[in-house]
PDB file of N, CA and C in Angstrom:
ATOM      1  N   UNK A   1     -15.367  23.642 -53.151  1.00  0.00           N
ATOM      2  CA  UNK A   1     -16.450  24.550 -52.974  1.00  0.00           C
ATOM      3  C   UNK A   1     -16.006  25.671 -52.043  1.00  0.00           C
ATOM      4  N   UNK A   2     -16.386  26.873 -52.656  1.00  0.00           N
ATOM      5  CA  UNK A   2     -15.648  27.957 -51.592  1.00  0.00           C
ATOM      6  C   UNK A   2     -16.945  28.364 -50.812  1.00  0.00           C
ATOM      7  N   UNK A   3     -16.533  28.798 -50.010  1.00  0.00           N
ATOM      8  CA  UNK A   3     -17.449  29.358 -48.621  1.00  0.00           C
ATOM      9  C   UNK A   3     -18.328  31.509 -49.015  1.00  0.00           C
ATOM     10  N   UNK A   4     -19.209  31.253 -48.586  1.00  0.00           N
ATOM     11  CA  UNK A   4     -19.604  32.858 -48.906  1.00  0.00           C
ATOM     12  C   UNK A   4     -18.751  33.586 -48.055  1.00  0.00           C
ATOM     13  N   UNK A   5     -18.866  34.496 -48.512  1.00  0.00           N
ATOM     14  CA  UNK A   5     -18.117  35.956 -47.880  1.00  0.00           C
ATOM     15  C   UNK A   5     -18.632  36.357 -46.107  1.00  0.00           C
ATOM     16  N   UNK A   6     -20.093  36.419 -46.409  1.00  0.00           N
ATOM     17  CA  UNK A   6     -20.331  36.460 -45.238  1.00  0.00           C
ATOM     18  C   UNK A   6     -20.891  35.125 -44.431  1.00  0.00           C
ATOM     19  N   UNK A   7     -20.492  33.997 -44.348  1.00  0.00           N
ATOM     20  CA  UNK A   7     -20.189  33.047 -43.334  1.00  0.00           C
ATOM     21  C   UNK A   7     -19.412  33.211 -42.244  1.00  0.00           C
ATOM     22  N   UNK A   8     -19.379  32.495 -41.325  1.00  0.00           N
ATOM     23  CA  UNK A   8     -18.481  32.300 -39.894  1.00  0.00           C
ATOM     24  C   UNK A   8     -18.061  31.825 -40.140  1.00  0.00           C
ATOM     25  N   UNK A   9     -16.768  31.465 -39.872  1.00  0.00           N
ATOM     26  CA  UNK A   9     -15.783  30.323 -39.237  1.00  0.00           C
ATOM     27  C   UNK A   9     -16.175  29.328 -38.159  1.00  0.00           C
ATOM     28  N   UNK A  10     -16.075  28.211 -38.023  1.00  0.00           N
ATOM     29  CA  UNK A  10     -16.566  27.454 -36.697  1.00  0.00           C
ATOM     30  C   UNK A  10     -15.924  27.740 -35.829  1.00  0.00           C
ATOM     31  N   UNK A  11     -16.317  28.205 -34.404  1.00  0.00           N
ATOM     32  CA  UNK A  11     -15.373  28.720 -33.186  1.00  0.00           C
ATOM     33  C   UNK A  11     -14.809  27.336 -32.897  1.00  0.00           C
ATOM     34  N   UNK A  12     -13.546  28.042 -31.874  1.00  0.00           N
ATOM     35  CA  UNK A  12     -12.719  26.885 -31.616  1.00  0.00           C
ATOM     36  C   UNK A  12     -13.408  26.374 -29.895  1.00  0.00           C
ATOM     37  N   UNK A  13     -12.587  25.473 -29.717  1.00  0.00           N
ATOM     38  CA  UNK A  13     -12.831  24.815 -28.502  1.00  0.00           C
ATOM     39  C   UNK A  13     -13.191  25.911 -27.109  1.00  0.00           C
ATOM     40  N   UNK A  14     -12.040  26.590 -27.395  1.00  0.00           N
ATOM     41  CA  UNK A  14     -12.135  27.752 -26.256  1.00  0.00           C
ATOM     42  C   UNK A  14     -12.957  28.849 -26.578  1.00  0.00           C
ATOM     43  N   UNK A  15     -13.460  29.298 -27.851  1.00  0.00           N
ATOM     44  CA  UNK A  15     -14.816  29.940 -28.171  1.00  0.00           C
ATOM     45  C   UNK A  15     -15.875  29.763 -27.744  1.00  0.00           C
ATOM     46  N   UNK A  16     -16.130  27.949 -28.370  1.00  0.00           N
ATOM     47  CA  UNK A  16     -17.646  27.747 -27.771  1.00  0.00           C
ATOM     48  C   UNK A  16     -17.991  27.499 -26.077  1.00  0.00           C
ATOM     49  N   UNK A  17     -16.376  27.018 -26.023  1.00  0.00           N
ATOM     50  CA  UNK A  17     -16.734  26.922 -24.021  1.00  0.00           C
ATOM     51  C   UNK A  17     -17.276  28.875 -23.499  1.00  0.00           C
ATOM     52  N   UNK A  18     -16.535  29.219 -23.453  1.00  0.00           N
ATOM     53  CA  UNK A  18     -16.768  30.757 -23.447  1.00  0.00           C
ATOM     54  C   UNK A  18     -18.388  31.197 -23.944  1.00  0.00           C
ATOM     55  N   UNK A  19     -18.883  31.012 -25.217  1.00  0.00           N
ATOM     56  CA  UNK A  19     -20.122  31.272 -25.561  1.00  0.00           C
ATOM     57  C   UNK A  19     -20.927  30.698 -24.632  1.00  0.00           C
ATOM     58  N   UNK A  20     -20.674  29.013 -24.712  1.00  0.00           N
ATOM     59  CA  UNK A  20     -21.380  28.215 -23.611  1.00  0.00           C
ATOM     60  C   UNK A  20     -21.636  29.161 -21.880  1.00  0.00           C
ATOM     61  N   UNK A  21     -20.699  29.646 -21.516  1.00  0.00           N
ATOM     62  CA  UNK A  21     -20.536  30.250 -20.355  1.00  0.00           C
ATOM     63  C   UNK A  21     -21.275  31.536 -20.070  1.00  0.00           C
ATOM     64  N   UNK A  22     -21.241  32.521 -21.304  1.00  0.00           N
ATOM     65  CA  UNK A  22     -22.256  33.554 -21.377  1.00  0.00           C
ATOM     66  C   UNK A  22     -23.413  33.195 -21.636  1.00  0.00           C
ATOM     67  N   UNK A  23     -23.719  32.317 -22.355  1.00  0.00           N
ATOM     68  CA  UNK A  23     -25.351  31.594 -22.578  1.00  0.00           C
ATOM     69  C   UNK A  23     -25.763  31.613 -20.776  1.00  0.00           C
ATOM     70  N   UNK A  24     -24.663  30.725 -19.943  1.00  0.00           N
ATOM     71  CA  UNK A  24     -25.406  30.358 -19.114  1.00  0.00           C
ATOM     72  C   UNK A  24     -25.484  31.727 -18.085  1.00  0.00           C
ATOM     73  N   UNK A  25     -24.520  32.330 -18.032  1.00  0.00           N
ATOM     74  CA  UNK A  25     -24.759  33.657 -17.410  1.00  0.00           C
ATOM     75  C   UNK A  25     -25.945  34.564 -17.632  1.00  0.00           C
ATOM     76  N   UNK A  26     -26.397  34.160 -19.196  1.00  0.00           N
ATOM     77  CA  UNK A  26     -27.337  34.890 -19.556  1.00  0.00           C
ATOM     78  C   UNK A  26     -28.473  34.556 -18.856  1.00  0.00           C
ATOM     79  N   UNK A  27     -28.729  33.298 -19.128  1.00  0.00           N
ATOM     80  CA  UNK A  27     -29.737  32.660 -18.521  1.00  0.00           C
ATOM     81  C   UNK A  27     -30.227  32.753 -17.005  1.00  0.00           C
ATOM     82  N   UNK A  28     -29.575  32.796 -16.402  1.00  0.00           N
ATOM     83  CA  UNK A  28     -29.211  33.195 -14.882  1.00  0.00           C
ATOM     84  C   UNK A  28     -29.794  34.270 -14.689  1.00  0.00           C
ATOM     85  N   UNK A  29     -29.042  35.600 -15.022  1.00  0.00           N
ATOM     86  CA  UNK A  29     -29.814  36.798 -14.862  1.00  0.00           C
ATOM     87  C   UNK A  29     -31.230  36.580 -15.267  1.00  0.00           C
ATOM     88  N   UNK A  30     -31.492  36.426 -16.983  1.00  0.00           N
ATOM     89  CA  UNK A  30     -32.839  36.588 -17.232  1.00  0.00           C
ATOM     90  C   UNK A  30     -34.297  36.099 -16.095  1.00  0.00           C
ATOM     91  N   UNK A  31     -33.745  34.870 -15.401  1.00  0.00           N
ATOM     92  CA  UNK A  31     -33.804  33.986 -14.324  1.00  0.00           C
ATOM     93  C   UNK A  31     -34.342  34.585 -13.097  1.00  0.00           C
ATOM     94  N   UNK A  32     -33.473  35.608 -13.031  1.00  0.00           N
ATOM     95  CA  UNK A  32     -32.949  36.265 -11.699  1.00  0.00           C
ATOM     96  C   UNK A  32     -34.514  37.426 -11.893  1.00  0.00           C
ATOM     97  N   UNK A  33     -33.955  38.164 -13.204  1.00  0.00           N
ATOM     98  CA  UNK A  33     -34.598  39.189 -13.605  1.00  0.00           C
ATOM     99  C   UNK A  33     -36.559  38.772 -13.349  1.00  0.00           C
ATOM    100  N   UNK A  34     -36.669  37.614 -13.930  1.00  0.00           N
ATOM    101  CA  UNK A  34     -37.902  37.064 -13.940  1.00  0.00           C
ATOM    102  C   UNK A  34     -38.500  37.196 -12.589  1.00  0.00           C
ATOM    103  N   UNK A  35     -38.024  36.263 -11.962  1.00  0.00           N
ATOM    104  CA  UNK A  35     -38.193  35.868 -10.716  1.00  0.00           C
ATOM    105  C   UNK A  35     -38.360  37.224  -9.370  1.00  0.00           C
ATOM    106  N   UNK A  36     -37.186  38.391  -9.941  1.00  0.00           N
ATOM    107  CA  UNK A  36     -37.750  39.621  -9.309  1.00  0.00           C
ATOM    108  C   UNK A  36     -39.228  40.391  -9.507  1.00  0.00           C
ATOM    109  N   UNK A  37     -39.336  40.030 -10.672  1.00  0.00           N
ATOM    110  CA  UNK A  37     -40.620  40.621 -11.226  1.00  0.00           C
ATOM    111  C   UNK A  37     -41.747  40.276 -10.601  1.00  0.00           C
ATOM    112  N   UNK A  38     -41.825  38.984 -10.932  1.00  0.00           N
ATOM    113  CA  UNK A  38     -42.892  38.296 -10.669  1.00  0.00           C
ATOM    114  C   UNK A  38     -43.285  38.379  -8.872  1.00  0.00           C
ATOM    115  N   UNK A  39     -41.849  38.276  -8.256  1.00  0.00           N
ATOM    116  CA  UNK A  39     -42.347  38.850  -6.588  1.00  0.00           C
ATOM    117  C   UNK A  39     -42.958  39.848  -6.361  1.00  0.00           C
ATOM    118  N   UNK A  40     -42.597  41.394  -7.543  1.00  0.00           N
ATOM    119  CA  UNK A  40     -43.082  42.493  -6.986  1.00  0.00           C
ATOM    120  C   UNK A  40     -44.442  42.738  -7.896  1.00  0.00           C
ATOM    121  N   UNK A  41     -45.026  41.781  -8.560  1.00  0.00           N
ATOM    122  CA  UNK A  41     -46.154  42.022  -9.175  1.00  0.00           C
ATOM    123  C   UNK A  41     -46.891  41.218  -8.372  1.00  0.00           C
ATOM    124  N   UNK A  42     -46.527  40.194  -7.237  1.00  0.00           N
ATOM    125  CA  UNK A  42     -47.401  39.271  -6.259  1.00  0.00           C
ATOM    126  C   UNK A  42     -47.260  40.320  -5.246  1.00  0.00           C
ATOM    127  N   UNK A  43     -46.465  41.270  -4.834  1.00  0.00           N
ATOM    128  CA  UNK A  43     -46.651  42.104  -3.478  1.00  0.00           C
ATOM    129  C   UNK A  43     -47.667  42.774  -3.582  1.00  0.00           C
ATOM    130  N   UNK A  44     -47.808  43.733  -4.790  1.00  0.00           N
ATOM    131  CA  UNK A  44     -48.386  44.579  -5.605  1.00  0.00           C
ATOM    132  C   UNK A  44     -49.652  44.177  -5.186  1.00  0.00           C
ATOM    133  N   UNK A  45     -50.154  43.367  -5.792  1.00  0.00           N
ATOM    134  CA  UNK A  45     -51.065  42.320  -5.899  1.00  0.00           C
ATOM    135  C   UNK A  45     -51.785  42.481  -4.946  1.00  0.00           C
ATOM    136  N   UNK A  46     -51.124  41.875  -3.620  1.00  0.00           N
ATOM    137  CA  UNK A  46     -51.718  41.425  -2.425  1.00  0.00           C
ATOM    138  C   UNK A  46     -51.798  42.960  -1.560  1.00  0.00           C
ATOM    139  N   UNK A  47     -51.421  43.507  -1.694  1.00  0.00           N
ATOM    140  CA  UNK A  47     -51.532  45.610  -1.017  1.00  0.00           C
ATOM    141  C   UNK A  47     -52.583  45.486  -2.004  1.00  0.00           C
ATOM    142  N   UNK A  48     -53.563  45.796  -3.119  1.00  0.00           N
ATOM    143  CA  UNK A  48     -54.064  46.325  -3.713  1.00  0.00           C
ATOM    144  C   UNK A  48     -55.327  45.132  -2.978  1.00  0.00           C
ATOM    145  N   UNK A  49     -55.401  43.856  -3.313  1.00  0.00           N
ATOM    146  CA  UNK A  49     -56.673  42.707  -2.690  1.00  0.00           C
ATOM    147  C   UNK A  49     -56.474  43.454  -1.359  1.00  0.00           C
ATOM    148  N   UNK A  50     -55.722  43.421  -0.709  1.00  0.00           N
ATOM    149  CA  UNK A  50     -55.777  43.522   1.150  1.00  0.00           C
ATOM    150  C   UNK A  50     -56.936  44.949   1.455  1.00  0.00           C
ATOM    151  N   UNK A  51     -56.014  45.660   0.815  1.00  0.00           N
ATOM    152  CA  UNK A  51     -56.651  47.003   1.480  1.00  0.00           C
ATOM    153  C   UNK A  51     -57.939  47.130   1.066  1.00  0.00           C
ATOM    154  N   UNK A  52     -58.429  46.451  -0.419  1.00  0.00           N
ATOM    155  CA  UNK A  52     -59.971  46.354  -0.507  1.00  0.00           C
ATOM    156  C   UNK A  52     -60.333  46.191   0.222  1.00  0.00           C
ATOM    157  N   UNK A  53     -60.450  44.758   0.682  1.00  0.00           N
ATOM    158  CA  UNK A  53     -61.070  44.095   1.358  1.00  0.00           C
ATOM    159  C   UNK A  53     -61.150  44.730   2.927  1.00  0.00           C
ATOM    160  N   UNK A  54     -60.156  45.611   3.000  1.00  0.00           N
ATOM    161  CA  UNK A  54     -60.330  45.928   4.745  1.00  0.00           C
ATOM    162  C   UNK A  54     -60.548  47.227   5.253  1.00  0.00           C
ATOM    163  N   UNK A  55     -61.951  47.447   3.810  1.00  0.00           N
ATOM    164  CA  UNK A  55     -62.944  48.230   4.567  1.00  0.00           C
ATOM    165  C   UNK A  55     -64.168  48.575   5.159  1.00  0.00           C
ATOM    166  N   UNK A  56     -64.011  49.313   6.229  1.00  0.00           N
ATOM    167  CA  UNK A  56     -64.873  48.990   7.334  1.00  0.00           C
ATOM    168  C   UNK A  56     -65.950  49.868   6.850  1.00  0.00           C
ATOM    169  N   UNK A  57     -67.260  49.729   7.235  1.00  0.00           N
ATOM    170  CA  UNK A  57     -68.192  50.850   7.181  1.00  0.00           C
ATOM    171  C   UNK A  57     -68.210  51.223   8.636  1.00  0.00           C
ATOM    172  N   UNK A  58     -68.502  52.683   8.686  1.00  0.00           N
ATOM    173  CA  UNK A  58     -68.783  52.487  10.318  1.00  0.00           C
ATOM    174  C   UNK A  58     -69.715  53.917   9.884  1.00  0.00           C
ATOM    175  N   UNK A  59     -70.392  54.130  11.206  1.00  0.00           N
ATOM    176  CA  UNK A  59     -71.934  54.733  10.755  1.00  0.00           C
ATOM    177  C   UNK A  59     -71.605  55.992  12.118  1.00  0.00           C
ATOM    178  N   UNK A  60     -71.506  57.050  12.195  1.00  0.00           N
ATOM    179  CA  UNK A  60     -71.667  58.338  12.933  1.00  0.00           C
ATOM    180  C   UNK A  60     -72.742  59.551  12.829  1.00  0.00           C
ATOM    181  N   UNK A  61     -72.692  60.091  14.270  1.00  0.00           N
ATOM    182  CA  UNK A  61     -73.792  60.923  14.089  1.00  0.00           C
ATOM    183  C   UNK A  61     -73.129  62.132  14.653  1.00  0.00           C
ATOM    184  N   UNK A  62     -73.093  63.154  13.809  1.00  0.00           N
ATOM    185  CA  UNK A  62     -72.247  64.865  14.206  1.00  0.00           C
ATOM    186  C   UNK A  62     -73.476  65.334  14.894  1.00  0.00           C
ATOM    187  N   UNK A  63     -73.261  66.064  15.802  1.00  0.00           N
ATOM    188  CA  UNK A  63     -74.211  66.570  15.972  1.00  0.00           C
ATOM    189  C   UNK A  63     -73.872  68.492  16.681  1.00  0.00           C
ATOM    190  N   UNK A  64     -74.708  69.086  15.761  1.00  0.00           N
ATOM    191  CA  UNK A  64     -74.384  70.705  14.955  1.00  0.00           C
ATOM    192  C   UNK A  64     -74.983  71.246  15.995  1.00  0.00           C
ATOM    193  N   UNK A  65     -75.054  72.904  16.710  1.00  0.00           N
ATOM    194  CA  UNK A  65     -75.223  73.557  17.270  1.00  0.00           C
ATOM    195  C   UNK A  65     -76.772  74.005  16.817  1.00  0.00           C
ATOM    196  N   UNK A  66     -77.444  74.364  17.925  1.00  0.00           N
ATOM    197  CA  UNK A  66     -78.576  74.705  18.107  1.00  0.00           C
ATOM    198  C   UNK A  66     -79.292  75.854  16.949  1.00  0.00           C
ATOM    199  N   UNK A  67     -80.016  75.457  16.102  1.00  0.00           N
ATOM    200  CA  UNK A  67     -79.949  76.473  14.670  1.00  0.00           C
ATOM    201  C   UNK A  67     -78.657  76.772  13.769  1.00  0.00           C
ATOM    202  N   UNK A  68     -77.935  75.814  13.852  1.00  0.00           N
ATOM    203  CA  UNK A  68     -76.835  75.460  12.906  1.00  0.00           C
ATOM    204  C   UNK A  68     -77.912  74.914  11.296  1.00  0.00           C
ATOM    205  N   UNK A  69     -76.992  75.649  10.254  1.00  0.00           N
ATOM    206  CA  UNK A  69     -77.596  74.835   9.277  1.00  0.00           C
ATOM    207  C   UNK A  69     -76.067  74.918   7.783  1.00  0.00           C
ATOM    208  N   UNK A  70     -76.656  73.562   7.381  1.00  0.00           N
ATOM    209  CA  UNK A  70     -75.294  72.732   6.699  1.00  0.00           C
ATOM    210  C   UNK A  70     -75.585  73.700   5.046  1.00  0.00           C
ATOM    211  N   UNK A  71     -74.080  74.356   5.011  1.00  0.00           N
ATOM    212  CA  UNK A  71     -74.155  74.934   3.563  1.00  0.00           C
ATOM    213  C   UNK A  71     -73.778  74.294   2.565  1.00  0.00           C
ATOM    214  N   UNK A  72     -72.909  73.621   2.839  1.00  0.00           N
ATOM    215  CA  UNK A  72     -72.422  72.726   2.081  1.00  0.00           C
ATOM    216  C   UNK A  72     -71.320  71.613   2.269  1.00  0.00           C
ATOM    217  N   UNK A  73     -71.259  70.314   1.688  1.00  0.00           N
ATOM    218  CA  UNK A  73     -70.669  69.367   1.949  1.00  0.00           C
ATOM    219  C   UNK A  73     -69.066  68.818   0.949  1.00  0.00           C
ATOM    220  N   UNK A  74     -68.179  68.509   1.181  1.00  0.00           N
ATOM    221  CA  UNK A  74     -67.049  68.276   0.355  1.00  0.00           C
ATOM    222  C   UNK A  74     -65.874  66.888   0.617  1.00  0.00           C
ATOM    223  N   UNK A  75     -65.450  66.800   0.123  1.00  0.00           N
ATOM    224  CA  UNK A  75     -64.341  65.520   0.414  1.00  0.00           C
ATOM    225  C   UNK A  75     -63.003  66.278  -0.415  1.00  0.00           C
ATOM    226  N   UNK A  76     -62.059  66.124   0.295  1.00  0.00           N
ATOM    227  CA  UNK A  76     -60.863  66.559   0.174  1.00  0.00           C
ATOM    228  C   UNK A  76     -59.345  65.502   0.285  1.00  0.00           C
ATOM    229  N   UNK A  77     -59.067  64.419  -0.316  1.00  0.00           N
ATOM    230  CA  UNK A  77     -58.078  63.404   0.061  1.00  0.00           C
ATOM    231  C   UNK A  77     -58.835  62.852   0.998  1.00  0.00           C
ATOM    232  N   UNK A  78     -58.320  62.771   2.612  1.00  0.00           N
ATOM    233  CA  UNK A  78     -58.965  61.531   3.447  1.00  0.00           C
ATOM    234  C   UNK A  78     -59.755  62.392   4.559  1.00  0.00           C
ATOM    235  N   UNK A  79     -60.333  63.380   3.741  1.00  0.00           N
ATOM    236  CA  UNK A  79     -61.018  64.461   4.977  1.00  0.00           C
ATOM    237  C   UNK A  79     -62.600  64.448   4.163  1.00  0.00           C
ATOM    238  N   UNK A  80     -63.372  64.851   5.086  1.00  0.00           N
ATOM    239  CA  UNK A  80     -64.747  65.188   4.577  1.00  0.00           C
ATOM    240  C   UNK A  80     -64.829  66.498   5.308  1.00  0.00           C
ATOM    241  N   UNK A  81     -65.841  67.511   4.670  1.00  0.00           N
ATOM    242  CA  UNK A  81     -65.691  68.837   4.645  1.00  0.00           C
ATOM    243  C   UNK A  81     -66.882  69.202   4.974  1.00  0.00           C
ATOM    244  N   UNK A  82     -67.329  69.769   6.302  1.00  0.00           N
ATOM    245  CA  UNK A  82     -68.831  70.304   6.632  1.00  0.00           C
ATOM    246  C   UNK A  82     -68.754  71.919   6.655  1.00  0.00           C
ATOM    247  N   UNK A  83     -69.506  72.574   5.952  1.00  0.00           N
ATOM    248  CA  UNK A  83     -69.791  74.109   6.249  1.00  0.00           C
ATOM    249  C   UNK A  83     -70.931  74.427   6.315  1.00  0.00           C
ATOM    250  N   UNK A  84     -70.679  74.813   7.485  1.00  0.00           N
ATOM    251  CA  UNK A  84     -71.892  75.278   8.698  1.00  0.00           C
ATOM    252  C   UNK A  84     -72.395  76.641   8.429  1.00  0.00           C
ATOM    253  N   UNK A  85     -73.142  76.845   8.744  1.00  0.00           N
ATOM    254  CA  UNK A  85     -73.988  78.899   9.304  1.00  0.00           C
ATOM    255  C   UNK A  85     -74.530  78.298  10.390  1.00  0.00           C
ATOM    256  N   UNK A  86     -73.718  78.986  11.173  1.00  0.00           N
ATOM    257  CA  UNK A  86     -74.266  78.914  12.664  1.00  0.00           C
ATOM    258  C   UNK A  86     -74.435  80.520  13.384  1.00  0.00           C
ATOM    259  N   UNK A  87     -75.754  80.796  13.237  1.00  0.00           N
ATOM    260  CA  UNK A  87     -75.564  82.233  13.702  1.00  0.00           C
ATOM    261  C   UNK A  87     -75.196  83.343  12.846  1.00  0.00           C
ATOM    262  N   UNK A  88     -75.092  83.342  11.683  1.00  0.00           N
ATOM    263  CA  UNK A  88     -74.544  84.478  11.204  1.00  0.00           C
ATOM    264  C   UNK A  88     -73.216  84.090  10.742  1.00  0.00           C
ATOM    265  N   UNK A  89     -72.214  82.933  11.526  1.00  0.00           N
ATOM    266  CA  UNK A  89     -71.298  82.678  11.440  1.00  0.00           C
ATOM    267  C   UNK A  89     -71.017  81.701  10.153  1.00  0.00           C
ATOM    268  N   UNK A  90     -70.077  81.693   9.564  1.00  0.00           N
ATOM    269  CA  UNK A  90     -69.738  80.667   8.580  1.00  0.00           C
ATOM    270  C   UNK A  90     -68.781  79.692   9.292  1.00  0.00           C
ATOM    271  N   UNK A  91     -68.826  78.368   9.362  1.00  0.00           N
ATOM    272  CA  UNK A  91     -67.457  77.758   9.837  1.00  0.00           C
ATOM    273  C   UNK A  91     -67.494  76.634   9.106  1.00  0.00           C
ATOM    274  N   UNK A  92     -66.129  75.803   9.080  1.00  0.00           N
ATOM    275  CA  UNK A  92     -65.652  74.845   8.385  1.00  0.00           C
ATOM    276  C   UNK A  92     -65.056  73.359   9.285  1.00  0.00           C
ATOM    277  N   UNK A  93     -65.866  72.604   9.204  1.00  0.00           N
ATOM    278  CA  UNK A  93     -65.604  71.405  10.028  1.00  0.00           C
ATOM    279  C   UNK A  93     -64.988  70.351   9.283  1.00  0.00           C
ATOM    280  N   UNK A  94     -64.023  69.738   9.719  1.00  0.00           N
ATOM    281  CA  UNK A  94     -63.506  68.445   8.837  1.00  0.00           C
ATOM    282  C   UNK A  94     -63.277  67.283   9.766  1.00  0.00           C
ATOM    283  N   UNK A  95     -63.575  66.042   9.054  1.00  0.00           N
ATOM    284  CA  UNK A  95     -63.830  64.660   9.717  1.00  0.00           C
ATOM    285  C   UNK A  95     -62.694  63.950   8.789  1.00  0.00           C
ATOM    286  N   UNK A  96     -62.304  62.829   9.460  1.00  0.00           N
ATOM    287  CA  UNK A  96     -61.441  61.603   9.203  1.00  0.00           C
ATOM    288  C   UNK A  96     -62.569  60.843   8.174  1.00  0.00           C
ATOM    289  N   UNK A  97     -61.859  60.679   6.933  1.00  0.00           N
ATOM    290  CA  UNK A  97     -63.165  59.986   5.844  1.00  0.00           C
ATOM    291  C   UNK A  97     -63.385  58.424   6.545  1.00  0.00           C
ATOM    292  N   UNK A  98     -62.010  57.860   6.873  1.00  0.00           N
ATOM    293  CA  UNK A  98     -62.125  56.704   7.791  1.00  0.00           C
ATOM    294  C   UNK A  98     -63.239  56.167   8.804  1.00  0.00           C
ATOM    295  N   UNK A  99     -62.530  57.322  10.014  1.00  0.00           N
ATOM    296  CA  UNK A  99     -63.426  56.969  11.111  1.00  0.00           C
ATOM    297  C   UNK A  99     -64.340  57.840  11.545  1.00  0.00           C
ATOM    298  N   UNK A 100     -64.245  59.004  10.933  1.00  0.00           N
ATOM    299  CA  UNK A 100     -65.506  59.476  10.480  1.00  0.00           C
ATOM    300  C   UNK A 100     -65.568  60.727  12.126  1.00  0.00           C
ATOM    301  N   UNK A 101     -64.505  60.626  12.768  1.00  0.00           N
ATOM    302  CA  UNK A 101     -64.191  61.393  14.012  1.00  0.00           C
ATOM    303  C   UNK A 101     -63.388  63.066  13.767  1.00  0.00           C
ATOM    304  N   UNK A 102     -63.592  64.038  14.450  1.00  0.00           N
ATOM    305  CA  UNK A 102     -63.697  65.058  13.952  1.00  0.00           C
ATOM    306  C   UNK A 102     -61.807  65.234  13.784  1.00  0.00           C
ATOM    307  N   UNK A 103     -61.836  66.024  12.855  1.00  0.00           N
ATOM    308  CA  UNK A 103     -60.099  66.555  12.661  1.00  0.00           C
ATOM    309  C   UNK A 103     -59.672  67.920  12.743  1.00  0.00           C
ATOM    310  N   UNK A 104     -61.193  68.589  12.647  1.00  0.00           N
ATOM    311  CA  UNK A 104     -60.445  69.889  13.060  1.00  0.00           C
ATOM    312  C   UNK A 104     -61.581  70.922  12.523  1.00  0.00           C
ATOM    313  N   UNK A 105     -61.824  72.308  13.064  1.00  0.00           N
ATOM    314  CA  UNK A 105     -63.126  73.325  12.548  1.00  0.00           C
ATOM    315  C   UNK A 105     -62.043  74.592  12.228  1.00  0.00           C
ATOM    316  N   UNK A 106     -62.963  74.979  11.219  1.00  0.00           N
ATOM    317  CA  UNK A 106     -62.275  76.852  10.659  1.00  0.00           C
ATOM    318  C   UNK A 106     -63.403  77.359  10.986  1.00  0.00           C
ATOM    319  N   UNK A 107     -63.304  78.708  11.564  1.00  0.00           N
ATOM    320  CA  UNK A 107     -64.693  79.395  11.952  1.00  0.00           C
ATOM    321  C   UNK A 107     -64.198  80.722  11.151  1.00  0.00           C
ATOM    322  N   UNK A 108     -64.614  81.486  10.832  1.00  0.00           N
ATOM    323  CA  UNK A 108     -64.828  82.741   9.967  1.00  0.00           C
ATOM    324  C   UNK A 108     -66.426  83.398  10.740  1.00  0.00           C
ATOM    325  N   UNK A 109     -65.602  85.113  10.924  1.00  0.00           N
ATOM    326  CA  UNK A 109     -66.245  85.832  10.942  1.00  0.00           C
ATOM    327  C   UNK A 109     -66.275  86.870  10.862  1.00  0.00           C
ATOM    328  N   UNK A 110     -66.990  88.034  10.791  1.00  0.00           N
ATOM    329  CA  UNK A 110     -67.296  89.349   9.883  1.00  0.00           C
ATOM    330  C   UNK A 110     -66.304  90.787  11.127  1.00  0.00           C
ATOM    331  N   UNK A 111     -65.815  90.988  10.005  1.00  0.00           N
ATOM    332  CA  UNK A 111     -65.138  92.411  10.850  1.00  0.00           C
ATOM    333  C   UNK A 111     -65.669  93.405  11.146  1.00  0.00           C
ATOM    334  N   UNK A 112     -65.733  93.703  13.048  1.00  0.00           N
ATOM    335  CA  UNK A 112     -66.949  94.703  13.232  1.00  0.00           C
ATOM    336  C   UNK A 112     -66.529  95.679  12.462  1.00  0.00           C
TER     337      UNK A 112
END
């Protein structure tokens, strides 16, 4: 009985040890590969639960200049955005969205 054309030959002794050896190399990495994954999808993980969980409410009171009145309100990344008329004046106040403590004012005003 003759053999098809496209059949293998049976590897020899020192073939299959060799195959045997990359199998297990293979295995190893894939191993390796796994096992990296799975750490950085548990880090992942636990930064994304943590930081939920560890937020605070905290409750403040600004308190605006004498006939100050609020034009309008904004959030900007980790800032909140107050614009004032105070006087004639336009100005721009920004707070920590956090702690809710001031970060800094733009004042604008008219060229005599």
């Amino acid at each position: 009985m003759t053999q098809p054309a496209d059949a293998l030959p049976e590897p020899t002794a020192e073939q299959a040890a060799m195959i045997a050896r990359v199998r297990r190399m293979m295995l190893i990495a894939g191993l390796t590969t796994a096992l990296g994954v799975g750490a950085l999808l548990v880090v992942i993980g636990y930064r994304l639960f943590r930081s939920e969980g560890s937020a605070v409410t905290t409750a403040a009171t600004a308190t605006l200049p004498k006939g100050a009145k609020i034009i309008a309100t904004g959030a900007a990344g980790d800032r909140i955005l107050v614009t004032l008329e105070i006087g004639g004046r336009t100005e721009i106040r920004t707070f920590d969205a956090k702690t809710l403590k001031p970060a800094g004012t733009l004042s604008f005003a008219s060229e005599p």
